[in-house]
N, C-alpha and C. Protein backbone atom coordinates (compact mmCIF):
# COMPACT_ATOMS: atom_id res chain seq x y z
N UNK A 1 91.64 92.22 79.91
CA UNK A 1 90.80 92.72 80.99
C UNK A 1 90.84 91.84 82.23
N UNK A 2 91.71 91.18 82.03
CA UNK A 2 92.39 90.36 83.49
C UNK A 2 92.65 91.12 84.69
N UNK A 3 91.94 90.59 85.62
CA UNK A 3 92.07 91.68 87.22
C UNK A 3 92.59 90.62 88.23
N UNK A 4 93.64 90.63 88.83
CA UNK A 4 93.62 89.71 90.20
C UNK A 4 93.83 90.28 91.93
N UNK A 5 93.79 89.74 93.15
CA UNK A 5 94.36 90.19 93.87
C UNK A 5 95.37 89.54 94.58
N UNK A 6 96.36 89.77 95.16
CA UNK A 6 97.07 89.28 95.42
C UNK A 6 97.15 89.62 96.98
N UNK A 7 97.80 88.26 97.73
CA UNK A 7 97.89 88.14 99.16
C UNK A 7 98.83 87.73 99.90
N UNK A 8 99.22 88.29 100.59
CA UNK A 8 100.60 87.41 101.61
C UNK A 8 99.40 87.37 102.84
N UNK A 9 99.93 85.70 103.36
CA UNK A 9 99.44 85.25 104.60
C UNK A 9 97.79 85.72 104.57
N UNK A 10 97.30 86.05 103.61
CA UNK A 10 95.76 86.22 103.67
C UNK A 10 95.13 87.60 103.84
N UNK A 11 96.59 88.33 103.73
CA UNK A 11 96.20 90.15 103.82
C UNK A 11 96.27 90.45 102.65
N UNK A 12 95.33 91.54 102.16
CA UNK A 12 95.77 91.96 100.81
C UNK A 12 96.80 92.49 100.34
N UNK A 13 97.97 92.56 99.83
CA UNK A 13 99.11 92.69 99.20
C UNK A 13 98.85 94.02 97.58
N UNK A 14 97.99 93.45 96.95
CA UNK A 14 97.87 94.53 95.46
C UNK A 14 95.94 93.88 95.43
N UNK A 15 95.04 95.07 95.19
CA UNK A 15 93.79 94.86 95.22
C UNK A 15 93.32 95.44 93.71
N UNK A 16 92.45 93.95 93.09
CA UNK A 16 91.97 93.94 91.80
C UNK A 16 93.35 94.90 90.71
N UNK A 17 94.14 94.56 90.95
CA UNK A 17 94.88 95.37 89.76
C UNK A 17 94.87 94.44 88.55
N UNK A 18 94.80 95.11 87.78
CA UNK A 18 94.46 94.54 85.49
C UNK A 18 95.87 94.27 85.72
N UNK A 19 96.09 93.09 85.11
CA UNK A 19 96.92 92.19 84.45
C UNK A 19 97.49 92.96 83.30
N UNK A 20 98.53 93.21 82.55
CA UNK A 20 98.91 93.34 81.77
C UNK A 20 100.85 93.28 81.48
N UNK A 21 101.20 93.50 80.25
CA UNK A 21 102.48 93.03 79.64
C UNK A 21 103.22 94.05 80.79
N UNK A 22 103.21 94.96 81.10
CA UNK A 22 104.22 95.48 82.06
C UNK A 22 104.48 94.87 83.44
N UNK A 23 105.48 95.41 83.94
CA UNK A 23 105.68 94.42 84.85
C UNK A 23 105.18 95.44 86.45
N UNK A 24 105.03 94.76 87.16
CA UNK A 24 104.62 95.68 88.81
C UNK A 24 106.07 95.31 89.51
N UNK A 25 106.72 96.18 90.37
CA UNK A 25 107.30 95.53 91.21
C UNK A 25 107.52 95.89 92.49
N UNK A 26 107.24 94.67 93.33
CA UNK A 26 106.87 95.27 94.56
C UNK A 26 107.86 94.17 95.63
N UNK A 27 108.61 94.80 96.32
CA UNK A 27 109.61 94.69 97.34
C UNK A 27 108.98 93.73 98.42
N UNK A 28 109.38 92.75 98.89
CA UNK A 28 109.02 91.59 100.15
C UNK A 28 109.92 90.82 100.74
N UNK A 29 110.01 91.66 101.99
CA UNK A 29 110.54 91.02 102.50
C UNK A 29 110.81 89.83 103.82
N UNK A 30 111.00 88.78 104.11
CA UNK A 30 110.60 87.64 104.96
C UNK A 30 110.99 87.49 106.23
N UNK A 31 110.06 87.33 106.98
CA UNK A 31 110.74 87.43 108.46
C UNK A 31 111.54 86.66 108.56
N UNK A 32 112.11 87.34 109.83
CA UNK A 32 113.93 86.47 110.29
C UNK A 32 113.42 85.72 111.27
N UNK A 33 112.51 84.70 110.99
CA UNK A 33 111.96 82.95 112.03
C UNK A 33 111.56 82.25 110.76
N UNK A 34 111.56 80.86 111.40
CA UNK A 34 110.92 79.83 110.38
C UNK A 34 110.46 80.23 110.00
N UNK A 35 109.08 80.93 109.95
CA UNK A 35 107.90 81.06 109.61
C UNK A 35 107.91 81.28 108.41
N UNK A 36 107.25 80.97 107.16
CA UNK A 36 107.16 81.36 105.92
C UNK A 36 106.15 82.36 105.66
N UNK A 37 106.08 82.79 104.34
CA UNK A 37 104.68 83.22 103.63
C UNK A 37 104.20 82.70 102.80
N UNK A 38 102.84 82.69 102.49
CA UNK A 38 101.83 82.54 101.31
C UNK A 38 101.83 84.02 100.10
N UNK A 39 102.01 83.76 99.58
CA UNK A 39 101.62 84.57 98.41
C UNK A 39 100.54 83.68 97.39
N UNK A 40 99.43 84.81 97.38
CA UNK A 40 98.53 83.88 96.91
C UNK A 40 97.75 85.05 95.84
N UNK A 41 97.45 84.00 94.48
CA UNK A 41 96.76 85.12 93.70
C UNK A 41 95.59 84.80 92.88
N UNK A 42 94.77 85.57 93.59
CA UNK A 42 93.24 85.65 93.38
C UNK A 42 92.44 85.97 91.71
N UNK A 43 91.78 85.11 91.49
CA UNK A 43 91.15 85.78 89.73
C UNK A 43 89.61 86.82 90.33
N UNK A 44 90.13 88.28 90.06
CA UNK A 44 88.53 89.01 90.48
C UNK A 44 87.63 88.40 89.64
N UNK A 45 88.45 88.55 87.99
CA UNK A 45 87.46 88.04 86.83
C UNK A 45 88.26 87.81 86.00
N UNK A 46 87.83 86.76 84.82
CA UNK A 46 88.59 86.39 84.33
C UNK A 46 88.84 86.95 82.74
N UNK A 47 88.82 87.99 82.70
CA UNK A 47 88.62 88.15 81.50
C UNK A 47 88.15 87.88 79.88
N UNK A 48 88.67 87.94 78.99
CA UNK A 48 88.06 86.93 77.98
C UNK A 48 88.41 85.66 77.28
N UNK A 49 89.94 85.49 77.97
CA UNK A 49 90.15 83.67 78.00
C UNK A 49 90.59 83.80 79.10
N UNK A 50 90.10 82.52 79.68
CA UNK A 50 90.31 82.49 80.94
C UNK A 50 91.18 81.09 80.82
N UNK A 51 92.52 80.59 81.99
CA UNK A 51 92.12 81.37 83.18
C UNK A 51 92.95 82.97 83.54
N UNK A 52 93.42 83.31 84.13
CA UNK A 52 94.21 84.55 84.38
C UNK A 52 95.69 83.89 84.72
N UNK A 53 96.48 83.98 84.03
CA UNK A 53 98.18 84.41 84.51
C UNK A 53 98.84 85.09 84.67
N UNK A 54 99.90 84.73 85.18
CA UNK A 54 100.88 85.80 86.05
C UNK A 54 102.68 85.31 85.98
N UNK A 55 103.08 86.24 85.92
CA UNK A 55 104.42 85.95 86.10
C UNK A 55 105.43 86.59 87.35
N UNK A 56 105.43 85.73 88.51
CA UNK A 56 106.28 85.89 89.91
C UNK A 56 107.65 85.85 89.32
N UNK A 57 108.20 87.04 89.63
CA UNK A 57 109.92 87.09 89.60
C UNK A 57 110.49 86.72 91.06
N UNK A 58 111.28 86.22 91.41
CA UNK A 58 111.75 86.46 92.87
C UNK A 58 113.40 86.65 92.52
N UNK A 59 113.78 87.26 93.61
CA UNK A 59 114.93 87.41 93.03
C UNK A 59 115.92 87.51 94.92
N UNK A 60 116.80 86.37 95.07
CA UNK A 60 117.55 86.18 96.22
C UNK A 60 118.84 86.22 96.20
N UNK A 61 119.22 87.67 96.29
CA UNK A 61 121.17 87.82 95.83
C UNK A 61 120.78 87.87 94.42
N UNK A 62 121.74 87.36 93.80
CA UNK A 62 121.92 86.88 92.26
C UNK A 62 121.17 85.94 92.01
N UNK A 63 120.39 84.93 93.03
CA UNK A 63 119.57 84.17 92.64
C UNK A 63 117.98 84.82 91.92
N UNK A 64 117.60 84.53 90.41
CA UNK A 64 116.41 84.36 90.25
C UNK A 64 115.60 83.09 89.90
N UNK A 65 114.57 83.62 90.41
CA UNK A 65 113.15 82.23 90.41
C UNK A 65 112.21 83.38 89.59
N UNK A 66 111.46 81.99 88.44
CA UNK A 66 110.62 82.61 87.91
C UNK A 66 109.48 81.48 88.11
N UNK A 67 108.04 82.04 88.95
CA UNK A 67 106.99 81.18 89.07
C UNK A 67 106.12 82.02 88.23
N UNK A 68 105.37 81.06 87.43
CA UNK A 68 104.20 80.92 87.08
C UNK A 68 102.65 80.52 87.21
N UNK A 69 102.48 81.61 87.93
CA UNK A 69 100.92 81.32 88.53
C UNK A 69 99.76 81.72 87.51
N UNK A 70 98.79 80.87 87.63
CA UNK A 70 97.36 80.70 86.83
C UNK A 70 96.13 80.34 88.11
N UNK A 71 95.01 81.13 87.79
CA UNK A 71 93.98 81.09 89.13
C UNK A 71 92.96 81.63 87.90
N UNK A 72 91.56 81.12 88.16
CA UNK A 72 90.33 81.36 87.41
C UNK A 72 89.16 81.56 88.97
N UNK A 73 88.07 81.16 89.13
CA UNK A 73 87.07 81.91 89.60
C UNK A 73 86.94 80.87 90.86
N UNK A 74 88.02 79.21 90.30
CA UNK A 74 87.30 78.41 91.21
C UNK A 74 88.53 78.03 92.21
N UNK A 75 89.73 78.36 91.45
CA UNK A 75 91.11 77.91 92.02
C UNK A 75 92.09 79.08 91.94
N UNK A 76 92.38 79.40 93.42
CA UNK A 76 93.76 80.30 93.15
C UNK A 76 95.05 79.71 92.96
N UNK A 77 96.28 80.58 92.72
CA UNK A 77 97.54 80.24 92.96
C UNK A 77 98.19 80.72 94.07
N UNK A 78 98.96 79.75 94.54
CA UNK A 78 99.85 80.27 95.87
C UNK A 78 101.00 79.70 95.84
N UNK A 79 102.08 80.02 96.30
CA UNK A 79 103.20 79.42 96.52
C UNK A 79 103.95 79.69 98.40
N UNK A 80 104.76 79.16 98.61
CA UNK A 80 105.09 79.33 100.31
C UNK A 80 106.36 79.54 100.12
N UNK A 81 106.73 80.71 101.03
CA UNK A 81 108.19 80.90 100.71
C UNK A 81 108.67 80.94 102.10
N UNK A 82 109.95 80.57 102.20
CA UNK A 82 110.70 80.23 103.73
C UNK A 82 111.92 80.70 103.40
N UNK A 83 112.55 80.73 104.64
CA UNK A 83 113.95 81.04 104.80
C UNK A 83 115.02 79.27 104.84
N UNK A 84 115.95 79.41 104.78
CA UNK A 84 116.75 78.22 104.93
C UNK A 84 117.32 77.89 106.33
């Protein structure tokens, strides 16, 4: 019964969606300047062990990254992503 939300740059991105074994996948793509993003992910609640995890795929060309984010009521997860 894990719910989180998730955010780029502080906009909502996916709102309170349940956590579960399937996967979501949702397309992002990064502006063409320095500038990076935040992806950041929020615990609505934490279900019944807490804290809430998540599994970030990223995937660049043939390159994949797999992050692992965890966020409970007092601490989110975020990571910053940039161009080279």
């Amino acid at each position: 019964n894990d719910s989180v939300s998730v955010f780029i740059n502080n906009k909502v991105l996916l709102n309170k969606i349940a956590l579960s074994d399937k996967a979501l996948k949702q397309i992002i793509y990064l502006p063409n300047t320095n500038e990076g993003i935040i992806i950041t992910m929020f615990a609505e609640n934490e279900g019944s062990i807490p804290p809430n995890t998540g599994l970030l795929i990223l995937r660049d060309g043939e390159i994949k990254y797999e992050i692992r984010f965890s966020s409970n009521k007092n601490k989110s997860a975020a990571v910053e992503l940039q161009r080279k």
